[in-house]
N, C-alpha and C. Protein backbone atom coordinates (compact mmCIF):
# COMPACT_ATOMS: atom_id res chain seq x y z
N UNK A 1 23.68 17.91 -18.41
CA UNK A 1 22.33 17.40 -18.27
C UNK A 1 22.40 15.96 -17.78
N UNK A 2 21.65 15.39 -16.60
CA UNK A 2 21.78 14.67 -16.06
C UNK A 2 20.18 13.68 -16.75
N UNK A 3 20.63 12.05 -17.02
CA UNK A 3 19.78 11.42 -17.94
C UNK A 3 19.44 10.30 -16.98
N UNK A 4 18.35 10.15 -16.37
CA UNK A 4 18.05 8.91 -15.60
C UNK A 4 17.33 8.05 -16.21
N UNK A 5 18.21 6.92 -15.65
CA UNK A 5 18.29 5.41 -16.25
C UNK A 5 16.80 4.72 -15.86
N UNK A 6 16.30 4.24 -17.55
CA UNK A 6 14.40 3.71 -17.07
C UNK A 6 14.96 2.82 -15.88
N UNK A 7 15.42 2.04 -16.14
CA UNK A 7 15.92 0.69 -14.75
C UNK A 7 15.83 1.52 -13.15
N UNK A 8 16.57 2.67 -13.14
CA UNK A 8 16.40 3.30 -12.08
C UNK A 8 14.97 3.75 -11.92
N UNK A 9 14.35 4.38 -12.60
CA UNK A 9 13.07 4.33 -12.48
C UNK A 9 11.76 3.14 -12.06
N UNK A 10 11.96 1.83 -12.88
CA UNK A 10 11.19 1.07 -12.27
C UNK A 10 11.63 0.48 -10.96
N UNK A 11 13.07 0.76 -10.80
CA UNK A 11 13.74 -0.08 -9.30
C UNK A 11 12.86 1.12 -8.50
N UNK A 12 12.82 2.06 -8.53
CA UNK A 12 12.04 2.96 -7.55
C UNK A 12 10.84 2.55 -7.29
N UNK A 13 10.17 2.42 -8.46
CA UNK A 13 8.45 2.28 -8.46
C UNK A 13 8.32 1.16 -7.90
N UNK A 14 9.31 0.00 -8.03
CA UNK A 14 9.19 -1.21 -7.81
C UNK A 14 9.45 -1.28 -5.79
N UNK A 15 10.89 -0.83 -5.64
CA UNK A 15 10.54 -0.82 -4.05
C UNK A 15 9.69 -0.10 -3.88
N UNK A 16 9.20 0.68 -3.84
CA UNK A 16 7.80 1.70 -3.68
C UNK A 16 6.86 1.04 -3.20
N UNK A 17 6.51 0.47 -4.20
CA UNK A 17 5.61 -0.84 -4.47
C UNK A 17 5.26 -1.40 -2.83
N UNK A 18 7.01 -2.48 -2.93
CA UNK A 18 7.25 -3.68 -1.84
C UNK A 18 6.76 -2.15 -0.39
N UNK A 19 7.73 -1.23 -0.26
CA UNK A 19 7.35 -0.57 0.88
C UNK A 19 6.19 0.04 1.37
N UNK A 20 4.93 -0.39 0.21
CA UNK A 20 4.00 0.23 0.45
C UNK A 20 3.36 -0.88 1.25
N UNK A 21 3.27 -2.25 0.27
CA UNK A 21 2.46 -3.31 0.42
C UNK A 21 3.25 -3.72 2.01
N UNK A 22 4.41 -3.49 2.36
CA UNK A 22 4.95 -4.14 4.10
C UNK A 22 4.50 -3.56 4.56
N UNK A 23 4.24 -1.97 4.78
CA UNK A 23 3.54 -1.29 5.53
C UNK A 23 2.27 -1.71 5.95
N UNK A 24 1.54 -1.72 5.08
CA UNK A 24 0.16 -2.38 4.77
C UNK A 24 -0.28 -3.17 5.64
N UNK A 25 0.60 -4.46 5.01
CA UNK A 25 0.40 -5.74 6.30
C UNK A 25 1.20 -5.64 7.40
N UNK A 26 1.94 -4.65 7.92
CA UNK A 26 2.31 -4.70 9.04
C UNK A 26 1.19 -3.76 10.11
N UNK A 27 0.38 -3.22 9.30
CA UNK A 27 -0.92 -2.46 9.63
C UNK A 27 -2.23 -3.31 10.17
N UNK A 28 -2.04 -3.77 9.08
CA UNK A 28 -3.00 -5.54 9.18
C UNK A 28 -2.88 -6.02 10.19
N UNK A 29 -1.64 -6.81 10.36
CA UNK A 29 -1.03 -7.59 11.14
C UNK A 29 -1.35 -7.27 12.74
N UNK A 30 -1.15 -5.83 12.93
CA UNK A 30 -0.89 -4.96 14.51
C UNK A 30 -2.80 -4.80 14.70
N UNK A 31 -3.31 -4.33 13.52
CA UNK A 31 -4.73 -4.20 13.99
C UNK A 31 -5.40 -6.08 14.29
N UNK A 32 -4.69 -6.84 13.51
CA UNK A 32 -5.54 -8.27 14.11
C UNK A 32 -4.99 -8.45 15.31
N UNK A 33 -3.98 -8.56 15.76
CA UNK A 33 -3.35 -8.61 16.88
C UNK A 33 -3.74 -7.85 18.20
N UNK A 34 -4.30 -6.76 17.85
CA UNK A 34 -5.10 -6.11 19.06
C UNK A 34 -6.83 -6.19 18.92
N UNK A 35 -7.15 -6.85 17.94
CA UNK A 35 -8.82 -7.20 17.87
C UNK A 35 -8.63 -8.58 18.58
N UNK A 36 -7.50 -9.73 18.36
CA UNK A 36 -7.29 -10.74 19.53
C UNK A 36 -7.10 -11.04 20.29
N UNK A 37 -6.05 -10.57 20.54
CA UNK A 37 -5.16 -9.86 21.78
C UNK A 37 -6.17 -9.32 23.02
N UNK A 38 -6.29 -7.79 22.89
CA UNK A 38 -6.17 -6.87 23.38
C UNK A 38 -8.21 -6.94 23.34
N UNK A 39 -8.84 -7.51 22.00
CA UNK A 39 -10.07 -7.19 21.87
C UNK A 39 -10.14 -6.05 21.56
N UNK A 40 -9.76 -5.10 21.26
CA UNK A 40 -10.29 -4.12 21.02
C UNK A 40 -10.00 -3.91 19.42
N UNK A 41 -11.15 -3.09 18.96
CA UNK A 41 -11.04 -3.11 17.14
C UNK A 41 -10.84 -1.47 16.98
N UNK A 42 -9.50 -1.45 16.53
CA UNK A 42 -9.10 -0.10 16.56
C UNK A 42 -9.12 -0.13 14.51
N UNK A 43 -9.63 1.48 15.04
CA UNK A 43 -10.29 2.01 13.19
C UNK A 43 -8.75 2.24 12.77
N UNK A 44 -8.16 3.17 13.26
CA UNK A 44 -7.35 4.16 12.68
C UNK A 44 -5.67 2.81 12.33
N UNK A 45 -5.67 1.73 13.14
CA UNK A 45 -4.75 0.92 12.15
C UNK A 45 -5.82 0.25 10.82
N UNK A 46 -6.59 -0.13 11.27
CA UNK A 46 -7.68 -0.68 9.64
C UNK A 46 -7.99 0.05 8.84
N UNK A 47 -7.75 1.35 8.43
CA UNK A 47 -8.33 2.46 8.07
C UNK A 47 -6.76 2.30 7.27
N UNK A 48 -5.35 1.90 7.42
CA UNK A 48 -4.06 2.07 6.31
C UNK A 48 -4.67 1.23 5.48
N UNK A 49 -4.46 -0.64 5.55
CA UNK A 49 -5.10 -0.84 4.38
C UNK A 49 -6.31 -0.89 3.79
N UNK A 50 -7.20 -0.09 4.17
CA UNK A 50 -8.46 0.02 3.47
C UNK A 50 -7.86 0.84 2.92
N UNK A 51 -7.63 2.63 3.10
CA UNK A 51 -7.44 2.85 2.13
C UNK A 51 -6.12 2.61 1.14
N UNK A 52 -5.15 1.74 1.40
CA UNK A 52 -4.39 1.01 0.26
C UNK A 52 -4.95 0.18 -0.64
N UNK A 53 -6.12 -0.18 -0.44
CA UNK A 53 -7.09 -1.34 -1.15
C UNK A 53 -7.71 -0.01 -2.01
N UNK A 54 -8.39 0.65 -1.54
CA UNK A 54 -9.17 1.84 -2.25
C UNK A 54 -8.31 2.04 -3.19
N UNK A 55 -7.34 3.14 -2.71
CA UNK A 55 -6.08 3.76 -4.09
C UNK A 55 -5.71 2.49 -5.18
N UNK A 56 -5.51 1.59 -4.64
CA UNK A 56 -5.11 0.51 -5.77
C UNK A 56 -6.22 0.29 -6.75
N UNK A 57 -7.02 0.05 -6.23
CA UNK A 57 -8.51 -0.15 -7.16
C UNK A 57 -9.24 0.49 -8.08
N UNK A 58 -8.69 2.12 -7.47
CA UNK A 58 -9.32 3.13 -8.47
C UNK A 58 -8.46 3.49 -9.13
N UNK A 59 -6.41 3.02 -8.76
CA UNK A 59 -5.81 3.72 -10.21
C UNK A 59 -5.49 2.39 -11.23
N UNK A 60 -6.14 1.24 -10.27
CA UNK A 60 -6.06 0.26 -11.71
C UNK A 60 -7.24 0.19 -12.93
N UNK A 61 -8.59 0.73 -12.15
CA UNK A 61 -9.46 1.10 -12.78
C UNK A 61 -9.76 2.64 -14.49
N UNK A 62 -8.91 3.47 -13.21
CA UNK A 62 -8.34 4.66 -14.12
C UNK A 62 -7.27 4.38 -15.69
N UNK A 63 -6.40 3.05 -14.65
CA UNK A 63 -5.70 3.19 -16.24
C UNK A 63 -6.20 2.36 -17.26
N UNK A 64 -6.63 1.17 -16.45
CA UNK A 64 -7.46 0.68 -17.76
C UNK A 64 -8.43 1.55 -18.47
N UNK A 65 -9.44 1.99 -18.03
CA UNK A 65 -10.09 3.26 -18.56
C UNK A 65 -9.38 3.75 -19.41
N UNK A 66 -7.97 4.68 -19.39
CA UNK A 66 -7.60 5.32 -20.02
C UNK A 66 -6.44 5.00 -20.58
N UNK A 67 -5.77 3.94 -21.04
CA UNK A 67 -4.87 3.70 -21.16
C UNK A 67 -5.60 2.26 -22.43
């Protein structure tokens, strides 16, 4: 039986975390860059971190709620 280590567990959750939030602003980043740039206001890069802002909000909401 194989026993995984909590440490391994939060090192996961934890880069998780960092790879979610770079994504994010590298989402950010490419959609300001072509609303300046380029002028044009494209949905579908603004549309990653909105909804990363959303999910964060409602499961910090959830656990306080329930937790």
């Amino acid at each position: 039986m194989t026993v995984i280590d909590e440490r391994f567990l939060r090192h996961r959750l934890r880069s998780t975390s960092y790879g979610g939030i770079a994504a994010a602003t590298v989402a950010t980043l490419l959609w300001y860059y072509r609303f300046t740039v380029d002028h044009r206001f494209s949905w579908d890069l603004l549309s990653i971190p909105i909804t990363m802002i959303i999910i964060k909000w409602s499961l910090m909401l959830w656990y306080r709620k329930t937790d």
